[in-house]
Protein backbone atom coordinates (compact mmCIF):
# COMPACT_ATOMS: atom_id res chain seq x y z
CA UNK A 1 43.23 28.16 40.46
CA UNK A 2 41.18 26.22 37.37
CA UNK A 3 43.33 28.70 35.23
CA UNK A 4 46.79 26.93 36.59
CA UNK A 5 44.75 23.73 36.25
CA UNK A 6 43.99 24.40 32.56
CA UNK A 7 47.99 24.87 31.69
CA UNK A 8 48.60 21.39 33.97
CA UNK A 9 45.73 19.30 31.84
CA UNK A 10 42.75 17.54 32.06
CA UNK A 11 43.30 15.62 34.95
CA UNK A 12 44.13 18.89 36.98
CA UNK A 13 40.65 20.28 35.80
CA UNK A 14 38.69 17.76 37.06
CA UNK A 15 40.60 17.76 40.66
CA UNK A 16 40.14 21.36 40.76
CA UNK A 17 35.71 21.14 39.96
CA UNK A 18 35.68 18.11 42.31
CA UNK A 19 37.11 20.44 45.22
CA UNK A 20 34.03 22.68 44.30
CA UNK A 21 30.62 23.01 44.49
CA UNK A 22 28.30 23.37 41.22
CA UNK A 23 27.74 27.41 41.97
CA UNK A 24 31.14 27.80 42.45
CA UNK A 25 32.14 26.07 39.15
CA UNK A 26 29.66 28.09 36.72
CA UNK A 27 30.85 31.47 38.63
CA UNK A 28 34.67 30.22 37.75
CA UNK A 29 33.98 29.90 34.47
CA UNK A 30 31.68 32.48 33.66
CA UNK A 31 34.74 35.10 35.26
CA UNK A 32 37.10 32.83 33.10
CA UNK A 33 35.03 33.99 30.12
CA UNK A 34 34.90 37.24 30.91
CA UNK A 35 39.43 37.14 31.99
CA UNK A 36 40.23 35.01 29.84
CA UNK A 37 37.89 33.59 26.98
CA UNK A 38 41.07 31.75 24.77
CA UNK A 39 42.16 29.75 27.45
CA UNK A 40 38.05 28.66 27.59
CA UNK A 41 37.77 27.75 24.55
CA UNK A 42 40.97 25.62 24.63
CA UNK A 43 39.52 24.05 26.86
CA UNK A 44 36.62 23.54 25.34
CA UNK A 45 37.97 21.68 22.59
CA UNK A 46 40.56 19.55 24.84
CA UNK A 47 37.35 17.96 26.88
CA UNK A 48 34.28 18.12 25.19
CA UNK A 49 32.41 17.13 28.35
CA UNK A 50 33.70 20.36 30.34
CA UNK A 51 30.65 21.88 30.87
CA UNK A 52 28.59 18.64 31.89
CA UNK A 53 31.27 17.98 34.37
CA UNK A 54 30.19 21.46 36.43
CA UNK A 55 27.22 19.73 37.33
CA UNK A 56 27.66 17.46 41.06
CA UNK A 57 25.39 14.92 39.26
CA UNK A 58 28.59 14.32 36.96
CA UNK A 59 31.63 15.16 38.58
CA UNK A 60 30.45 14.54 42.73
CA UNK A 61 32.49 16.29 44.74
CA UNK A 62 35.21 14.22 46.49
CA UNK A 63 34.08 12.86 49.83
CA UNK A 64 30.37 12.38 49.20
């Protein structure tokens, strides 16, 4: 799923991670890294912020 967010932008990414709670997000992207490590580092340097937004203190998730 964040993969076919990742080709559909930034605004995709964040819908996906605010679906999802923080343990869920690191496990996504630590399997992303292990599948697919050039499509993480585009993202990477599309949002800077990536990373801080796995944490629910940044990025809640919707309906809290």
């Amino acid at each position: 799923m964040l993969r076919d967010g990742i080709a559909k932008g930034v605004d995709a990414i964040k819908g996906i991670l605010k679906r999802w709670g923080e343990d869920l997000r690191w496990q996504t992207v630590l399997e992303l890294e292990a599948l697919a490590a050039p499509e993480l580092r585009r993202v990477e340097q599309a949002v800077p912020q990536f990373y801080q937004w796995l944490s629910e203190e940044v990025l809640p998730i919707e309906g809290y």
